[in-house]
Protein backbone atom coordinates (compact mmCIF):
# COMPACT_ATOMS: atom_id res chain seq x y z
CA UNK A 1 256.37 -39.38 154.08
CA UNK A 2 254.45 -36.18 152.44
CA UNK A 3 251.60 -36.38 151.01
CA UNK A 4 250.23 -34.15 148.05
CA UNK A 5 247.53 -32.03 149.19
CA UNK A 6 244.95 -32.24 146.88
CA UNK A 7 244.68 -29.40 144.46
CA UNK A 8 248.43 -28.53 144.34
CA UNK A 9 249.78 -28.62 140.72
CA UNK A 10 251.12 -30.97 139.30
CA UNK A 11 255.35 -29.54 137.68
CA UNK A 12 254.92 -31.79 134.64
CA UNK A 13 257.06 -30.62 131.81
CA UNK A 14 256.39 -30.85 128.52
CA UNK A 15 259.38 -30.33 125.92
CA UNK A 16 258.51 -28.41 122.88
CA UNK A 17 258.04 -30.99 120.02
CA UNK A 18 255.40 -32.94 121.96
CA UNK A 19 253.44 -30.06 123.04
CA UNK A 20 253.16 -28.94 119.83
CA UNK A 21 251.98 -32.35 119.10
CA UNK A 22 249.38 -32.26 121.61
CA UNK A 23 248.25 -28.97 120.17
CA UNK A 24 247.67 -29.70 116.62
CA UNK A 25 250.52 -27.50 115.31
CA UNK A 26 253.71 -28.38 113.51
CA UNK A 27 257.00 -27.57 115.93
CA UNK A 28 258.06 -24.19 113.42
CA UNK A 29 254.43 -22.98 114.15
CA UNK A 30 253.82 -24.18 117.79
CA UNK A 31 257.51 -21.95 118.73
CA UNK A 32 256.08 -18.51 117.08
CA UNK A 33 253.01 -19.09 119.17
CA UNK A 34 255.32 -19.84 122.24
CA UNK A 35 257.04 -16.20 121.16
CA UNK A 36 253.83 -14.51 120.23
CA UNK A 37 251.78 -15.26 123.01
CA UNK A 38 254.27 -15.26 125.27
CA UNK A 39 254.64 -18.17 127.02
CA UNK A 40 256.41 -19.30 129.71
CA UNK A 41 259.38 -21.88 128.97
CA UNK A 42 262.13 -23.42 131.01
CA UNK A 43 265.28 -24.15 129.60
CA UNK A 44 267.03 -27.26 131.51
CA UNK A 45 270.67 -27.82 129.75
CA UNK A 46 269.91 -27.37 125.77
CA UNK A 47 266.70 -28.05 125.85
CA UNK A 48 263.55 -25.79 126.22
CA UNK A 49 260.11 -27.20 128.05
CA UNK A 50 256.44 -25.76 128.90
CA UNK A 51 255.10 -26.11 132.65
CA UNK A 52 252.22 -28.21 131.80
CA UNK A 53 250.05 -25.95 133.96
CA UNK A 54 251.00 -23.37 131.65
CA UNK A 55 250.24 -25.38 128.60
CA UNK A 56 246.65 -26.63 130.19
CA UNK A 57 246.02 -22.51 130.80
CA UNK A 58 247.11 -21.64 127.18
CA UNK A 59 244.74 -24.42 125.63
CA UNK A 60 241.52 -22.99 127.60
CA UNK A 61 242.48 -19.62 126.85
CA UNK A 62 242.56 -20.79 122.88
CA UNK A 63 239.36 -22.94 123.68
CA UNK A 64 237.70 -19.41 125.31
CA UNK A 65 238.51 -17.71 122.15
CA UNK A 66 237.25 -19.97 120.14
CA UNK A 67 233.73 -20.30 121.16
């Protein structure tokens, strides 16, 4: 069996709706942020996610900014 090496990331996917949720930001709003800042989605069938290591990098970018 493998084991995860420690440190590797984790590919959790978040689907739009509840990272916007985890954000603070209504779905409308959290997908013109998605466009504006440009981040990276997957789209799997119809529906579109967020690499959570993407989403974690976006939040301490907005958490940088804001101090």
């Amino acid at each position: 069996m493998k084991s995860r090496v420690e440190g590797a990331p984790k590919r959790t996917f978040l689907d739009i709706p509840n990272a916007a949720g985890l954000a603070g930001f209504s779905v409308r709003h959290f997908r013109r942020i998605i466009e504006d800042e440009r981040i990276r989605i997957v789209q799997i069938g119809r529906k579109f996610f967020i690499l959570g290591a993407d989403f974690e990098r976006w939040q301490a970018t907005k958490k940088a900014r804001a101090s």
